[in-house]
C-alpha atoms as a PDB file:
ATOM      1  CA  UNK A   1     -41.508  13.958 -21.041  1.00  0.00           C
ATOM      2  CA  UNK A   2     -41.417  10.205 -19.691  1.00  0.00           C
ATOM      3  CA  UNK A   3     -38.610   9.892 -22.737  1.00  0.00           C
ATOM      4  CA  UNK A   4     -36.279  13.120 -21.252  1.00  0.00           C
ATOM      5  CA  UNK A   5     -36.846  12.132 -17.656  1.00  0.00           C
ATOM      6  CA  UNK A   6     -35.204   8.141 -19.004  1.00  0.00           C
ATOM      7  CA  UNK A   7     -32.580  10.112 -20.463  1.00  0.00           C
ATOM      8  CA  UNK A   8     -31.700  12.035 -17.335  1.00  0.00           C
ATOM      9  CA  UNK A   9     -31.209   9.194 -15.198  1.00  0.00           C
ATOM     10  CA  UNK A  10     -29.439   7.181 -17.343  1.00  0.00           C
ATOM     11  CA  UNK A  11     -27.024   9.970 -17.938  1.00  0.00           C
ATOM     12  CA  UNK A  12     -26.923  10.151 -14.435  1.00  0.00           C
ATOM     13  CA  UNK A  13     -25.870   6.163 -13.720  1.00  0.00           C
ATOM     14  CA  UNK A  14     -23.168   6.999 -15.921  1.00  0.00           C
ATOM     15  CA  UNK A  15     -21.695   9.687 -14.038  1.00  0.00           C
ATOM     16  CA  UNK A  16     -22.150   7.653 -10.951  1.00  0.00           C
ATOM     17  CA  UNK A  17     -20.504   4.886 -12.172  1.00  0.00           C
ATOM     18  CA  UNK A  18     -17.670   6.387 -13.946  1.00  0.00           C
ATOM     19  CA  UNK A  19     -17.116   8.214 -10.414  1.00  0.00           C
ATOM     20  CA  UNK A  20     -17.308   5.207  -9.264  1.00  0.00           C
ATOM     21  CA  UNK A  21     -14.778   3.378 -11.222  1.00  0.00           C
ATOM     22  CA  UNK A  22     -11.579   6.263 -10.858  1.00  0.00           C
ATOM     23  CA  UNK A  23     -12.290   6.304  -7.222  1.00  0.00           C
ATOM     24  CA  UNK A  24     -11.076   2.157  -7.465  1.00  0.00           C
ATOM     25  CA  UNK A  25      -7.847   3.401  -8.367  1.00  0.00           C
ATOM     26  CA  UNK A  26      -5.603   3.378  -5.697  1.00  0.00           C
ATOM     27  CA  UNK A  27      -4.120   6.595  -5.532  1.00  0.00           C
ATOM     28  CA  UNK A  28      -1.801   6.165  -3.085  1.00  0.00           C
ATOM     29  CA  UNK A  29       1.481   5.513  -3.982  1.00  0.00           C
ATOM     30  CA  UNK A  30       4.834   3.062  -1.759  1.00  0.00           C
ATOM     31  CA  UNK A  31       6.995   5.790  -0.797  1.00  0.00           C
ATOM     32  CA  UNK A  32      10.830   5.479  -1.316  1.00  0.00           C
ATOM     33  CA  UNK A  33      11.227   5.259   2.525  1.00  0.00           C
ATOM     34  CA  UNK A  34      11.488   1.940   4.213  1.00  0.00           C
ATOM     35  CA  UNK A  35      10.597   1.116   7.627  1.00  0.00           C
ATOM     36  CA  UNK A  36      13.567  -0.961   9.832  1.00  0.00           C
ATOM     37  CA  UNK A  37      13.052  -2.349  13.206  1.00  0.00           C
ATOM     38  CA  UNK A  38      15.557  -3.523  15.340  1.00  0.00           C
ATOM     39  CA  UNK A  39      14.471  -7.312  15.108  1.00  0.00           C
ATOM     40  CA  UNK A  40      12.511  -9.398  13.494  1.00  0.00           C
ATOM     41  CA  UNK A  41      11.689 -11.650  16.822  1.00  0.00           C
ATOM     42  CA  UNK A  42      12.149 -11.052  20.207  1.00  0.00           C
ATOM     43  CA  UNK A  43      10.982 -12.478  24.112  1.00  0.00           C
ATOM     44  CA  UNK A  44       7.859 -11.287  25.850  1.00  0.00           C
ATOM     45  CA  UNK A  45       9.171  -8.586  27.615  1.00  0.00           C
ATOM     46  CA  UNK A  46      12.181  -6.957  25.522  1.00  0.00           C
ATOM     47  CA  UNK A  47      11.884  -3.925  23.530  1.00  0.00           C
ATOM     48  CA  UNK A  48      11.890  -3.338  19.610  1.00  0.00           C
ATOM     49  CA  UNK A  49      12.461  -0.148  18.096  1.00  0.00           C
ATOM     50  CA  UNK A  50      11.428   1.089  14.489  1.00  0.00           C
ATOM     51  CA  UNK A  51      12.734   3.846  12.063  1.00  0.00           C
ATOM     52  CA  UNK A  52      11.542   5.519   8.876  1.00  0.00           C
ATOM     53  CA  UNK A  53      14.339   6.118   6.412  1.00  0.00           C
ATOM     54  CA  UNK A  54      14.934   7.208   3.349  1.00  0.00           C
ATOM     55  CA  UNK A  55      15.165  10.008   0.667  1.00  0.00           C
ATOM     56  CA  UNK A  56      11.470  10.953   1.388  1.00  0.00           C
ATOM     57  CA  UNK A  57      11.540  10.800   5.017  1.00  0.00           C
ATOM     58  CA  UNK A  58       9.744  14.354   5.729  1.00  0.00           C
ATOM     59  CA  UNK A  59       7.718  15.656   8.665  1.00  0.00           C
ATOM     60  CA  UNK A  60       4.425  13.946   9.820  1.00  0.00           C
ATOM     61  CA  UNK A  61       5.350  10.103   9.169  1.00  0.00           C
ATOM     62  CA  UNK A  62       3.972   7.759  11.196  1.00  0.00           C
ATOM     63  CA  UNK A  63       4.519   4.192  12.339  1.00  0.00           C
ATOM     64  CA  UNK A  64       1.131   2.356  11.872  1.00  0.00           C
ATOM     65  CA  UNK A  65       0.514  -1.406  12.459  1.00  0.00           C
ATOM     66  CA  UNK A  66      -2.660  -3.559  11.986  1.00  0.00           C
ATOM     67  CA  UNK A  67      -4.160  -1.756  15.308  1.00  0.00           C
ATOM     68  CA  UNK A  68      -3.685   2.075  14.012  1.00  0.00           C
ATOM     69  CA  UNK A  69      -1.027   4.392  14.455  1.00  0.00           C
ATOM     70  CA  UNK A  70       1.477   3.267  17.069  1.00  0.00           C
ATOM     71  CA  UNK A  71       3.473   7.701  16.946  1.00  0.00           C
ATOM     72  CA  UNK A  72       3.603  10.604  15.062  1.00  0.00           C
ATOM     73  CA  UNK A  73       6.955  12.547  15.108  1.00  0.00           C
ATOM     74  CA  UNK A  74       7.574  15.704  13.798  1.00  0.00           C
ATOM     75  CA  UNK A  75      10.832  14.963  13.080  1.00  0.00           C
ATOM     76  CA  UNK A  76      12.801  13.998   9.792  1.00  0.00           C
ATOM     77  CA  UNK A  77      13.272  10.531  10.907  1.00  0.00           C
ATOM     78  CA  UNK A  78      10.253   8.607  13.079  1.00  0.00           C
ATOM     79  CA  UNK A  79      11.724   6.395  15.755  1.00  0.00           C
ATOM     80  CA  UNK A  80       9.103   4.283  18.137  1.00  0.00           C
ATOM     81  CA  UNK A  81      10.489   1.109  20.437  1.00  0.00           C
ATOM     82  CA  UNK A  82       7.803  -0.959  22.209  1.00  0.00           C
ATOM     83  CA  UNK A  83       9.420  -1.115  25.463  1.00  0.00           C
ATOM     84  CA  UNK A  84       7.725  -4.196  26.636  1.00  0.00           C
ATOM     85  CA  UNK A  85       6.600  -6.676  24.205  1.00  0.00           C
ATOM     86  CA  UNK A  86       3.772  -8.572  24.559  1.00  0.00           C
ATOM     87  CA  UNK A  87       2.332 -11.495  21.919  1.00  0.00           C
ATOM     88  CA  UNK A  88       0.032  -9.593  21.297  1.00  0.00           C
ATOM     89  CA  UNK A  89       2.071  -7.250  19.839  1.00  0.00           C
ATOM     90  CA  UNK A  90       2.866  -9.253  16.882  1.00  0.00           C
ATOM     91  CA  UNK A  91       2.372  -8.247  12.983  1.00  0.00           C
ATOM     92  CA  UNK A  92       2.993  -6.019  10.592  1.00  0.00           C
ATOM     93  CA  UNK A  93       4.718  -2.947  11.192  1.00  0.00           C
ATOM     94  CA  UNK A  94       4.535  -0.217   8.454  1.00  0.00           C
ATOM     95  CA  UNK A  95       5.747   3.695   7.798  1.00  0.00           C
ATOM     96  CA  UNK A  96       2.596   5.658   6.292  1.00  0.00           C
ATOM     97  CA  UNK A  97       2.633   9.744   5.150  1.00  0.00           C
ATOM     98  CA  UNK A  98       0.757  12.454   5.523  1.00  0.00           C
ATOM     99  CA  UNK A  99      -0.353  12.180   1.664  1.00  0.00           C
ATOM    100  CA  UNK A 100      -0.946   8.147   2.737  1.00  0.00           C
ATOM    101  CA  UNK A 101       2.339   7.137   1.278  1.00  0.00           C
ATOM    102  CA  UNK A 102       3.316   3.298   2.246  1.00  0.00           C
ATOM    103  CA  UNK A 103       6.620   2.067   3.149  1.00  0.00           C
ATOM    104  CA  UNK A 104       7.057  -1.559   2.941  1.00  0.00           C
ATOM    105  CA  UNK A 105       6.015  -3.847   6.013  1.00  0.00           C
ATOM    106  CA  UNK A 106       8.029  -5.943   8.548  1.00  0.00           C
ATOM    107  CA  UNK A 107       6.496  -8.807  10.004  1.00  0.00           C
ATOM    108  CA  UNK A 108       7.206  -9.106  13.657  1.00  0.00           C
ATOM    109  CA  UNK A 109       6.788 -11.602  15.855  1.00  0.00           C
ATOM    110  CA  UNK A 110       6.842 -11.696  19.885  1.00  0.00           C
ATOM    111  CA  UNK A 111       7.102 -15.170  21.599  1.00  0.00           C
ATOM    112  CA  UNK A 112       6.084 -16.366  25.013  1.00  0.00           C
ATOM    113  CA  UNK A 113       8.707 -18.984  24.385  1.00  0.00           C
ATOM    114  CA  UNK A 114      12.296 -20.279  24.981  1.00  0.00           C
ATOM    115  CA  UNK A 115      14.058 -19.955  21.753  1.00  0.00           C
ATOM    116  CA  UNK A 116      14.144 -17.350  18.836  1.00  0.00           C
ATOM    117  CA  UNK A 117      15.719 -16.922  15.362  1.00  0.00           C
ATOM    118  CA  UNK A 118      18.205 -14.007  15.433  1.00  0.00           C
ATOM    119  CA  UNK A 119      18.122 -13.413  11.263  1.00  0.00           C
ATOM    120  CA  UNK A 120      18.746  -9.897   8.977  1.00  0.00           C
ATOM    121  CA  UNK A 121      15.895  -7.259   9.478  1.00  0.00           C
ATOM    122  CA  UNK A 122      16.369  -5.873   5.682  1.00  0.00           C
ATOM    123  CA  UNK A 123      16.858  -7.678   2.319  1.00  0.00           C
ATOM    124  CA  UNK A 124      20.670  -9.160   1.888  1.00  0.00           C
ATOM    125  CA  UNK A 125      23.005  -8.117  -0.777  1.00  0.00           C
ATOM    126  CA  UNK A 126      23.815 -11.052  -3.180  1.00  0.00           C
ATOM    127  CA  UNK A 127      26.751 -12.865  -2.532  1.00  0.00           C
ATOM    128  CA  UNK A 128      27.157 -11.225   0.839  1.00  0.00           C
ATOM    129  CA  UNK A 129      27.945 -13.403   4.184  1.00  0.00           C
ATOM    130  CA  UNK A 130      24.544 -13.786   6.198  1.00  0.00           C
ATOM    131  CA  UNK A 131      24.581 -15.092   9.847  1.00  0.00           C
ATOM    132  CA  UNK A 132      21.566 -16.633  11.607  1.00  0.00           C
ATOM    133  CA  UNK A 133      21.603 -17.102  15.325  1.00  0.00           C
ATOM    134  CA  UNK A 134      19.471 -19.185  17.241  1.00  0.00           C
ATOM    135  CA  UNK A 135      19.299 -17.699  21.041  1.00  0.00           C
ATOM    136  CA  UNK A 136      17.631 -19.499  23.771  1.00  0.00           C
ATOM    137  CA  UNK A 137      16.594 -17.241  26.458  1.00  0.00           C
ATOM    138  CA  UNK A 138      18.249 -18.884  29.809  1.00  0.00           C
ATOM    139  CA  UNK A 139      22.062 -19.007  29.768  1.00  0.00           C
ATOM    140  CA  UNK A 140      23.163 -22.013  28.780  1.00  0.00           C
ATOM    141  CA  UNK A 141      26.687 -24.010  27.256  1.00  0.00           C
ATOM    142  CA  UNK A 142      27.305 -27.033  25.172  1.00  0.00           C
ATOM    143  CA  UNK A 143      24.026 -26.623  23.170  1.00  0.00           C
ATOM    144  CA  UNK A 144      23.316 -27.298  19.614  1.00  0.00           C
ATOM    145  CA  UNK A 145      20.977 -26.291  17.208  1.00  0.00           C
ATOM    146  CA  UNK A 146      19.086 -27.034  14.284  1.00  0.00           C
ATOM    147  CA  UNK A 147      17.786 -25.355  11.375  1.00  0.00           C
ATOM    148  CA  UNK A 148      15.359 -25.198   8.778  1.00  0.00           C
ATOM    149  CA  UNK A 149      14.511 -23.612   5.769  1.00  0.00           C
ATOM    150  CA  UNK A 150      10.778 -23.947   4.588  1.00  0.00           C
ATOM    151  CA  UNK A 151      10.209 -26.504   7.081  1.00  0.00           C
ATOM    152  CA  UNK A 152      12.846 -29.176   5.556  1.00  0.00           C
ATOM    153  CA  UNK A 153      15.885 -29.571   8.039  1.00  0.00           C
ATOM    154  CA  UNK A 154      19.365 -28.354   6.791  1.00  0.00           C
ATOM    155  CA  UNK A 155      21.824 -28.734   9.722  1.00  0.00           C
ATOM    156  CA  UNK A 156      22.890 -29.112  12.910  1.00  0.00           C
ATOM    157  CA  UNK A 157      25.163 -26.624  14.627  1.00  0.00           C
ATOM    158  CA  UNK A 158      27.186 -26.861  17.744  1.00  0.00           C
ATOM    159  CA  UNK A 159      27.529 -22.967  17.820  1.00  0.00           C
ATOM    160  CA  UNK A 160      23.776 -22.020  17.344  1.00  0.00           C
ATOM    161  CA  UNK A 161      25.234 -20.125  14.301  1.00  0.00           C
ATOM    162  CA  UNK A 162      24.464 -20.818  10.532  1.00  0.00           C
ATOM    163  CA  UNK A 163      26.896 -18.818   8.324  1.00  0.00           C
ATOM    164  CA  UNK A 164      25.854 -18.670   4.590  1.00  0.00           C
ATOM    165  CA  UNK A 165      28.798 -17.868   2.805  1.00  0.00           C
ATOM    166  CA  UNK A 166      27.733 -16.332  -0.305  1.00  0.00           C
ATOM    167  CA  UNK A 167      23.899 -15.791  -0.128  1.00  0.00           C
ATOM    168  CA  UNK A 168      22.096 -16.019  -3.579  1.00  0.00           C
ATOM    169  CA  UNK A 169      18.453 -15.958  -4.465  1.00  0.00           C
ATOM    170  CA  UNK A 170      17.765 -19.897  -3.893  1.00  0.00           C
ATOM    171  CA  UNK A 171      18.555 -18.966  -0.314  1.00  0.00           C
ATOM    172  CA  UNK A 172      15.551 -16.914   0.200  1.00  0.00           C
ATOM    173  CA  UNK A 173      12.721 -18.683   2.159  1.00  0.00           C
ATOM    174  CA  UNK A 174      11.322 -18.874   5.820  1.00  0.00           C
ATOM    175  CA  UNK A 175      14.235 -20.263   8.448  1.00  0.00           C
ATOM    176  CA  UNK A 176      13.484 -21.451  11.686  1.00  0.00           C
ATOM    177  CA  UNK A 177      15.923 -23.414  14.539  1.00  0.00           C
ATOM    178  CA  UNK A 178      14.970 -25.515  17.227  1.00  0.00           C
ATOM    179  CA  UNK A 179      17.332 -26.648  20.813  1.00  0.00           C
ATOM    180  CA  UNK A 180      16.344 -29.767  21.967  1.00  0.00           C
ATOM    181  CA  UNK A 181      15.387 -29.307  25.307  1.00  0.00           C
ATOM    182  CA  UNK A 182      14.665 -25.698  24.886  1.00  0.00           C
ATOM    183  CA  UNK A 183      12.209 -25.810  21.916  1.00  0.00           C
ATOM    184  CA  UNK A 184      11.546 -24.392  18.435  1.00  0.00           C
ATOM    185  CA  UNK A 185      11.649 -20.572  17.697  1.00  0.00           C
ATOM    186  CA  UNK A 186       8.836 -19.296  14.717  1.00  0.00           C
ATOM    187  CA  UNK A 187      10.127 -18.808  11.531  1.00  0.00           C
ATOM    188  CA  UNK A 188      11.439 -15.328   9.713  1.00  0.00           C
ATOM    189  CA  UNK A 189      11.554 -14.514   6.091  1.00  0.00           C
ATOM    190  CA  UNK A 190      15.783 -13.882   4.545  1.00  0.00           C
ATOM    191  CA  UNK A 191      15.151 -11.975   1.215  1.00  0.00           C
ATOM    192  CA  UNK A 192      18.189 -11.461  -1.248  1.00  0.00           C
ATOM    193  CA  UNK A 193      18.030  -8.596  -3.459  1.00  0.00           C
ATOM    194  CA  UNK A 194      20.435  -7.959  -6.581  1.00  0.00           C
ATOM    195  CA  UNK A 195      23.210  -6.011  -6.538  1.00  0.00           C
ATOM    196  CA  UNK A 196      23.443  -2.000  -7.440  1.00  0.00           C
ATOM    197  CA  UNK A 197      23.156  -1.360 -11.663  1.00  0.00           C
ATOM    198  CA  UNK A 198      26.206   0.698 -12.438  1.00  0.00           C
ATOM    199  CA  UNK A 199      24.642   3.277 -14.814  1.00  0.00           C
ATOM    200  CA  UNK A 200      25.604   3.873 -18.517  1.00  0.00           C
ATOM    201  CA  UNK A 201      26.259   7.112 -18.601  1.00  0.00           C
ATOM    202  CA  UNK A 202      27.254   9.895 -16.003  1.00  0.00           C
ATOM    203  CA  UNK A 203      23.435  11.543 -16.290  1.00  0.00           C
ATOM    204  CA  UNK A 204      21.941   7.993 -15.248  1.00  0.00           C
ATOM    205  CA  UNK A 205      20.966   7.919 -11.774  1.00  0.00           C
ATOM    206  CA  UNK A 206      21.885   4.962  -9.426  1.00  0.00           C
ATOM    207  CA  UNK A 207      18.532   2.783  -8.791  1.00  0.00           C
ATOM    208  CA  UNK A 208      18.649  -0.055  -6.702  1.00  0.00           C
ATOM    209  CA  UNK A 209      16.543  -2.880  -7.171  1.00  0.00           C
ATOM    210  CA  UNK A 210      15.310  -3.590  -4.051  1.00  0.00           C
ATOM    211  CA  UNK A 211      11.593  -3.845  -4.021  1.00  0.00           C
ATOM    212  CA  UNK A 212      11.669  -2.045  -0.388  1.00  0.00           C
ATOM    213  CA  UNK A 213      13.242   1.343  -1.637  1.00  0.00           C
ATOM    214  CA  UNK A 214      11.232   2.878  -4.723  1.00  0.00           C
ATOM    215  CA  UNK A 215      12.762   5.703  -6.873  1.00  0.00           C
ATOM    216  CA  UNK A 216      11.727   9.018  -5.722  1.00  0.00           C
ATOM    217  CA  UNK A 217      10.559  10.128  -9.577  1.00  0.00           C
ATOM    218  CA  UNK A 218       7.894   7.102  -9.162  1.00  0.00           C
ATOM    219  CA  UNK A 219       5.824   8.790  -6.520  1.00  0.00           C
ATOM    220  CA  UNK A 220       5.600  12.089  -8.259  1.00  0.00           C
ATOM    221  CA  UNK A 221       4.858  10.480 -11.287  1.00  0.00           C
ATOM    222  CA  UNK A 222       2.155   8.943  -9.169  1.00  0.00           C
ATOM    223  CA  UNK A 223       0.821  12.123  -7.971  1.00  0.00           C
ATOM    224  CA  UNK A 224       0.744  13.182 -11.498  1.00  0.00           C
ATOM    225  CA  UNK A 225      -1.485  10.477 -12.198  1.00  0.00           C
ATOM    226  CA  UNK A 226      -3.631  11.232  -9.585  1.00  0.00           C
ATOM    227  CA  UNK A 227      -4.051  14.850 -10.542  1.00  0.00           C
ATOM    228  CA  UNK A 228      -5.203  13.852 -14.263  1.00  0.00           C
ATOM    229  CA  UNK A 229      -7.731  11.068 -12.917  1.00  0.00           C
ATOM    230  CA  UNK A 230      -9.159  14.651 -10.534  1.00  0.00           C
ATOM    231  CA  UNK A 231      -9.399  16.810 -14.193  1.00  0.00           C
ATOM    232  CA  UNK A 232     -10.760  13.806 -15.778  1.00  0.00           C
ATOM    233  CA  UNK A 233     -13.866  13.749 -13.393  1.00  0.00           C
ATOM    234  CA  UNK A 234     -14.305  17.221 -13.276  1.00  0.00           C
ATOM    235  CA  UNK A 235     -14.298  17.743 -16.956  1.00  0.00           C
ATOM    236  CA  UNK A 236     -16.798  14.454 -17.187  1.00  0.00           C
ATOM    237  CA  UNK A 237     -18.610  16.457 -14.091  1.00  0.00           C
ATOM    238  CA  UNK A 238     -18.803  19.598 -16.267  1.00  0.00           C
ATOM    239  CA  UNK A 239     -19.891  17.623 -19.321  1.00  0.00           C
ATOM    240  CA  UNK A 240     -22.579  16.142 -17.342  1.00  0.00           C
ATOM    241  CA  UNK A 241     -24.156  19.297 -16.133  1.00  0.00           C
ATOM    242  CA  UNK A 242     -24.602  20.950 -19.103  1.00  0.00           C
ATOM    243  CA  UNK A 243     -26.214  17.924 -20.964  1.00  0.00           C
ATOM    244  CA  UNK A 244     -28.526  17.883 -17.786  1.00  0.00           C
ATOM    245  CA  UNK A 245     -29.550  21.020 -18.408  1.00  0.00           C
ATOM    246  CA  UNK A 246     -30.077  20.806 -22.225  1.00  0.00           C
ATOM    247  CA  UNK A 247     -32.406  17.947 -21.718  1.00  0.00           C
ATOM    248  CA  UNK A 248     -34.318  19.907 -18.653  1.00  0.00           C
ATOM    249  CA  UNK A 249     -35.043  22.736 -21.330  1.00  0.00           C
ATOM    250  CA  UNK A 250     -36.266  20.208 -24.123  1.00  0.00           C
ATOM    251  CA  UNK A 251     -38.104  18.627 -21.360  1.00  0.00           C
ATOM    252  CA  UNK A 252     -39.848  22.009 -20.322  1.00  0.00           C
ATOM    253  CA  UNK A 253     -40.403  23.413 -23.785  1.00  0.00           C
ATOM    254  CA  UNK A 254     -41.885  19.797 -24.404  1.00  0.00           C
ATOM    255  CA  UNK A 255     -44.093  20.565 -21.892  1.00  0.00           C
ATOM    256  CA  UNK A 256     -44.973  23.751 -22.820  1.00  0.00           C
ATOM    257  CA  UNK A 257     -46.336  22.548 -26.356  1.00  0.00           C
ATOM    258  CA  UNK A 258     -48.165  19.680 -25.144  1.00  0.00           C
ATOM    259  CA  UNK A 259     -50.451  22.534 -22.613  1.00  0.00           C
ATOM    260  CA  UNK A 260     -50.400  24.722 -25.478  1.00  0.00           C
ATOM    261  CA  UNK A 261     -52.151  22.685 -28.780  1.00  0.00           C
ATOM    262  CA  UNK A 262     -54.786  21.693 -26.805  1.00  0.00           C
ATOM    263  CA  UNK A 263     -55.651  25.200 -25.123  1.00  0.00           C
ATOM    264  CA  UNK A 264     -55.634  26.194 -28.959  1.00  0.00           C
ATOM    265  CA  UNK A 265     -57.944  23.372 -30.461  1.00  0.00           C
ATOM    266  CA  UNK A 266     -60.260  24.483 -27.621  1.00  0.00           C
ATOM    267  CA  UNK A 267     -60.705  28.209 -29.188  1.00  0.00           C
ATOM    268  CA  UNK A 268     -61.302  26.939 -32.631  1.00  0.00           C
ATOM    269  CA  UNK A 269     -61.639  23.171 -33.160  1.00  0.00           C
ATOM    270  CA  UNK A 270     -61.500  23.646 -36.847  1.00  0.00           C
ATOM    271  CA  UNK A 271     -58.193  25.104 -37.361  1.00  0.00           C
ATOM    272  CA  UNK A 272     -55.305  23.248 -38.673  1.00  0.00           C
ATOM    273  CA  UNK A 273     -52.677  24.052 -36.369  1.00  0.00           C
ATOM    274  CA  UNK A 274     -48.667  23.661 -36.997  1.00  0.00           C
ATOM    275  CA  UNK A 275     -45.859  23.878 -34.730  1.00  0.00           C
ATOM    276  CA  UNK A 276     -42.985  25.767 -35.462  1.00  0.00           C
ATOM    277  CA  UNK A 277     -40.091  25.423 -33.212  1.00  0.00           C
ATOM    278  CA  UNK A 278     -36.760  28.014 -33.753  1.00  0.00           C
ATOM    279  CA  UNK A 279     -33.937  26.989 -32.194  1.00  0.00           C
ATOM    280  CA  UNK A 280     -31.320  29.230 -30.934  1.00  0.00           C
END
């Protein structure tokens, strides 16, 4: 009995664990919808707004940030501005689904300061033209400012403009400017993506290979996944059971004999006795 009851549990830790092990999985796929605010930074006090686009924009998204859910809208699109930003409300901003699809997340930052970095809210095409403007928050002529890229100075620019001509991949990197006199604004991330594939044939389907946007097919491919991994535990569930349940009746017949044979050597000590078990 001691032997079937060992058997049980260890069955048991197996289930557990092998529950335990699909339930790592993260089932929850990045959605091809991407969330885009109005700017990256901003002043204490001015407004940002946010949208969810793309192909599987759909009812119930939601704009979510490192506190919770900032709205809900029913709508096909979810729009939310912060009115009045405070430091506070720096971080990352996100677009989440009903089914707990991600979008991709936008870092932003608020300042209580004098100068900001005016740079592309979305990934740039490359080899497009890519402006960064560095705006000081009083009004203010003859000023000049200077940038940086990963912390290591690149120029100076009499029109608080920096124009990169034709932006390519070494160009990605956190860029910063500073006013003398006015001070330094905090630094914003200018990703490049690739340009469109054309496709081979006329069947092929455009796919763009920016890492924001995901192809639709991925996500239900995902959800496929997810609904094998839920028939793979309950068939292991299933499997489970019924072993249980064979070892419970060994167990109890097991039982049975050992109450038996000695109820029998009791009645007549000198009788051989045998066993005979017939199983169905």
């Amino acid at each position: 009995m001691e032997v079937t009851a060992f058997r049980i549990r260890l069955l048991l830790s197996v289930l557990i664990l092998l529950v335990a092990h699909v339930e790592e999985i993260d089932p929850q796929p990045v959605a091809d919808v991407r969330i885009v605010p109005s700017r990256l930074q901003l002043f204490e006090y001015e407004c940002v707004s946010f949208t969810c686009e793309g192909s599987a924009g759909s009812v119930g998204w939601k704009v979510r940030n490192n506190k919770g859910v900032i709205k809900t809208n029913p709508n096909v699109t979810c729009n939310y501005c912060i009115d009045v930003a405070f430091e506070s409300d720096s971080g990352e901003y996100w677009c989440e689904g009903e089914e707990g699809q991600r979008s991709n997340a936008v870092q932003i930052t608020v300042t209580a300061g004098s100068v900001v970095l005016e740079s592309p809210v979305l990934p740039v095409m490359k080899g497009e033209a890519v402006t960064l403007h560095c705006r000081i928050k009083t009004t203010s002529s003859n000023i000049t400012a200077d940038f940086y890229k990963d912390g290591v100075f690149i120029k100076t620019e009499s029109t608080v403009n920096m124009i990169i001509q034709s932006v390519s991949k070494s160009n990605e990197g956190l860029y910063k400017c500073n006013i003398s006199g006015a001070g330094e604004s905090p630094e914003s991330r200018l990703a490049v993506r690739d340009q469109l594939e054309i496709p081979k044939d006329k069947d092929s389907v455009n796919q763009s290979k920016d890492p924001l946007v995901q192809p639709a097919d991925k996500t239900a491919s995902q959800k496929e996944i997810g609904f094998s991994y839920f028939y793979f535990i309950l068939l292991w569930t299933f499997i489970a059971l019924i072993l249980t349940l064979q070892l419970l009746v060994i167990g109890l017949l097991y039982q049975k004999k050992q109450l038996v044979l000695p109820e029998a050597q009791i009645r007549d000590p000198h009788r051989d006795l045998y066993a005979v078990v017939v199983r169905h």
